[in-house]
Protein backbone atom coordinates (compact mmCIF):
# COMPACT_ATOMS: atom_id res chain seq x y z
CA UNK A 1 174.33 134.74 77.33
CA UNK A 2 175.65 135.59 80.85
CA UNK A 3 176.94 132.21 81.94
CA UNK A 4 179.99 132.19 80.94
CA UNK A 5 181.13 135.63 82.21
CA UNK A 6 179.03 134.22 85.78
CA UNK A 7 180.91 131.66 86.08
CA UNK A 8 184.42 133.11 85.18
CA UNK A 9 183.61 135.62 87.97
CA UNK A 10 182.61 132.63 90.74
CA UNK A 11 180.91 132.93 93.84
CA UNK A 12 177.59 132.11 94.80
CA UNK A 13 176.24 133.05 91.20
CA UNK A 14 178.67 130.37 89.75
CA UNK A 15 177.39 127.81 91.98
CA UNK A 16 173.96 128.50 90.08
CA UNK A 17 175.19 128.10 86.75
CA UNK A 18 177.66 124.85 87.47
CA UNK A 19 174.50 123.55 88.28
CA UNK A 20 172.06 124.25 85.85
CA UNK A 21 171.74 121.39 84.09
CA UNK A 22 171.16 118.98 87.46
CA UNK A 23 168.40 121.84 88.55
CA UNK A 24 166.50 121.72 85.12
CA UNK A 25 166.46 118.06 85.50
CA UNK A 26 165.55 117.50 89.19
CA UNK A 27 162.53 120.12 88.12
CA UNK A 28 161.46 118.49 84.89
CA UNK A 29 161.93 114.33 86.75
CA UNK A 30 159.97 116.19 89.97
CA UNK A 31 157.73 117.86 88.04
CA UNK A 32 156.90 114.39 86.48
CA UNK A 33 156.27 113.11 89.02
CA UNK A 34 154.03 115.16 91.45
CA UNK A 35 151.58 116.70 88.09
CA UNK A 36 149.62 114.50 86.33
CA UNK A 37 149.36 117.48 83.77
CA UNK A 38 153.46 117.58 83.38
CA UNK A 39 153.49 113.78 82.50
CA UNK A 40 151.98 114.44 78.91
CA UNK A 41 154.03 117.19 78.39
CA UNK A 42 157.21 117.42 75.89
CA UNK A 43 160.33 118.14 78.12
CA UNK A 44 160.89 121.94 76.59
CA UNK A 45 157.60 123.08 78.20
CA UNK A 46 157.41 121.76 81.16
CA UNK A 47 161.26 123.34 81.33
CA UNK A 48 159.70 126.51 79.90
CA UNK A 49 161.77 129.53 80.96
CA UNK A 50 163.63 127.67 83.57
CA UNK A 51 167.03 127.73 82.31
CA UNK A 52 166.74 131.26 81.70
CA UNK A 53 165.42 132.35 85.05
CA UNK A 54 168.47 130.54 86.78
CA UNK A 55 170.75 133.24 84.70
CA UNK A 56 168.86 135.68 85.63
CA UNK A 57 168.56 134.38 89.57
CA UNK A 58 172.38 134.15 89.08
CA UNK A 59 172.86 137.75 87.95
CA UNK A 60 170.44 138.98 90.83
CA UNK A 61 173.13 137.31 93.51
CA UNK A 62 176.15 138.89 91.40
CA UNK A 63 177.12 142.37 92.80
CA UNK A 64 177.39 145.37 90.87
CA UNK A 65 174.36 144.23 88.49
CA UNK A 66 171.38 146.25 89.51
CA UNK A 67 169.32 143.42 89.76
CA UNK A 68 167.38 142.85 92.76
CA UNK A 69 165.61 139.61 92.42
CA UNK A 70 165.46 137.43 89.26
CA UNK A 71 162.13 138.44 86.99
CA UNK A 72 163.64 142.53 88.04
CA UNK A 73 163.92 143.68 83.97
CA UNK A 74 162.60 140.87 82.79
CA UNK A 75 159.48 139.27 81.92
CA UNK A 76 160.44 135.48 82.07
CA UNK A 77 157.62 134.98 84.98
CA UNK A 78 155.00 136.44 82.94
CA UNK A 79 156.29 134.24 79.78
CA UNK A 80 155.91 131.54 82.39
CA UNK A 81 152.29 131.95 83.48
CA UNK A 82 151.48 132.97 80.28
CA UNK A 83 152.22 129.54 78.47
CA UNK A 84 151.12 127.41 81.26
CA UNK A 85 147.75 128.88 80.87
CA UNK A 86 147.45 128.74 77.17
CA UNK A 87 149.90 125.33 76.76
CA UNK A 88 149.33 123.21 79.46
CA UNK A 89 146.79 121.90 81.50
CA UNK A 90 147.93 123.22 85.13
CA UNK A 91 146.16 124.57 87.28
CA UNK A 92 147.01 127.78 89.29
CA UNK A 93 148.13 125.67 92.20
CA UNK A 94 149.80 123.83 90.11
CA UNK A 95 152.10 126.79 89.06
CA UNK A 96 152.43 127.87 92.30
CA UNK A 97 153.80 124.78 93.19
CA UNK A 98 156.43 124.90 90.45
CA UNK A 99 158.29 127.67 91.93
CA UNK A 100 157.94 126.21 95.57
CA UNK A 101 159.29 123.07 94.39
CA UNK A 102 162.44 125.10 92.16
CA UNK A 103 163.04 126.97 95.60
CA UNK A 104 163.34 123.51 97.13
CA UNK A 105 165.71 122.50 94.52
CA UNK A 106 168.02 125.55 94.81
CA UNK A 107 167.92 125.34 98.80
CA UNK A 108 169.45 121.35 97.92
CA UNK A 109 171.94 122.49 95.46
CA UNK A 110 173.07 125.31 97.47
CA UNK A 111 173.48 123.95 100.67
CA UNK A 112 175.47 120.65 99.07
CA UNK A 113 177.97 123.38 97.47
CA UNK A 114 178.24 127.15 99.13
CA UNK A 115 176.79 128.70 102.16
CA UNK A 116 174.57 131.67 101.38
CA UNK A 117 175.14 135.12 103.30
CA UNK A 118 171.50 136.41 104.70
CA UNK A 119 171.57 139.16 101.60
CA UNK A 120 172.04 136.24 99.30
CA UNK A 121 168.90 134.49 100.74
CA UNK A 122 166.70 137.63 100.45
CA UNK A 123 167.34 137.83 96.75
CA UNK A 124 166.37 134.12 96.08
CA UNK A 125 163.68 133.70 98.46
CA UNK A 126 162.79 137.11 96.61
CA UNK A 127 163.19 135.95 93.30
CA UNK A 128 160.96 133.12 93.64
CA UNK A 129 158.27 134.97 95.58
CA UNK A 130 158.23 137.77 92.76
CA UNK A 131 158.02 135.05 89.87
CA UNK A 132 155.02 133.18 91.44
CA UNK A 133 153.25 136.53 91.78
CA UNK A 134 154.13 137.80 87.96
CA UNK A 135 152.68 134.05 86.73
CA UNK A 136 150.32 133.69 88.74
CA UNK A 137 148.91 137.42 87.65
CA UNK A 138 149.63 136.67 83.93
CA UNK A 139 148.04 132.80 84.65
CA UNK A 140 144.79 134.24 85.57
CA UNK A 141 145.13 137.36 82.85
CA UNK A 142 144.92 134.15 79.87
CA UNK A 143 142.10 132.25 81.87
CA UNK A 144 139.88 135.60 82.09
CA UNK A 145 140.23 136.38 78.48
CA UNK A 146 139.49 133.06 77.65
CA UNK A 147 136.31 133.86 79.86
CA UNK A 148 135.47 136.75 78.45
CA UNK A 149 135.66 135.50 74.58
CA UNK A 150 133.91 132.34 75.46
CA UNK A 151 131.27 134.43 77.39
CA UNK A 152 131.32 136.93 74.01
CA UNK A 153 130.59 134.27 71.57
CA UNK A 154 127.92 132.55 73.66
CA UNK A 155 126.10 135.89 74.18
CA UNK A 156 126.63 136.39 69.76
CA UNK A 157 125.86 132.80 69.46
CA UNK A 158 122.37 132.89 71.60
CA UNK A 159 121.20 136.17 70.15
CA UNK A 160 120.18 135.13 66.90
CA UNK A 161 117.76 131.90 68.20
CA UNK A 162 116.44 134.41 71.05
CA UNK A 163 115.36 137.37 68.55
CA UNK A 164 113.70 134.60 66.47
CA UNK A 165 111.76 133.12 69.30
CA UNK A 166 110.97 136.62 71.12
CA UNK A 167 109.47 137.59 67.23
CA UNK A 168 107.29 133.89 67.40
CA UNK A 169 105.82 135.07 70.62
CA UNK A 170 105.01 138.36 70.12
């Protein structure tokens, strides 16, 4: 856990952190309210990875890290994309929309509380660009093989009643 040692060292990353808890809940409430999916969901998925990305978001705007965006090292996006596939029932816009809605959130907090250099904006407009590519790659990955087993077992399934009538006709 980072956050302490983030927010002992202040700055912009602090900022991040101070606020986690009001970000998490702005996305869950907005969330809520724009998905019809998210409204039947349990608050710890439809938070998912969230908390965990804003660490890592925080460490990508800390100097001296090595990290360039947030999901750099990390495979929180692909966690994310993964589980909305196989959890929930968004759609691909849907999870798209998540991270344009968190980058709305953070663009709120941020300009309430600090004023972000142009590097600074790089790395979160990075950061959320990066995770909706990794989740969106790792959304489809899930639907395909889902495809590609349902498409297996109907082929399997049909096979058997086919032979039988191919061996009636001939």
């Amino acid at each position: 856990d980072h956050d302490d040692a983030i927010l002992a060292a202040g700055g912009t990353p602090a900022t991040l952190i101070r606020n986690k808890e009001l970000i998490v809940t702005r996305f869950r409430d907005q969330l809520r309210e724009r998905f019809v999916a998210a409204r039947r969901e349990p608050g710890p998925i439809i938070i998912n990875t969230l908390p965990a990305f804003i660490t890592r978001l925080a460490l990508a705007l800390s100097p001296d890290t090595g990290i360039g965006f947030a999901s750099e090292y990390s495979n929180l996006a692909l966690a994310h994309g993964n589980e909305r596939a196989r959890l929930t029932g968004y759609s691909l816009s849907e999870l798209v929309h998540e991270y344009e809605i968190l980058r709305e959130i953070l663009m709120d907090v941020f300009a309430r509380e600090t004023r972000l250099t142009h590097d600074e904006w790089k790395v979160v407009h990075r950061s959320i660009d990066e995770a909706i590519a990794e989740a969106a790659a790792a959304f489809v990955e899930v639907h395909q093989n889902f495809r590609d087993l349902f498409t297996a077992a109907l082929s399997h399934d049909f096979r058997g009643p086919l032979s039988n009538s191919m061996n009636y006709l001939e």
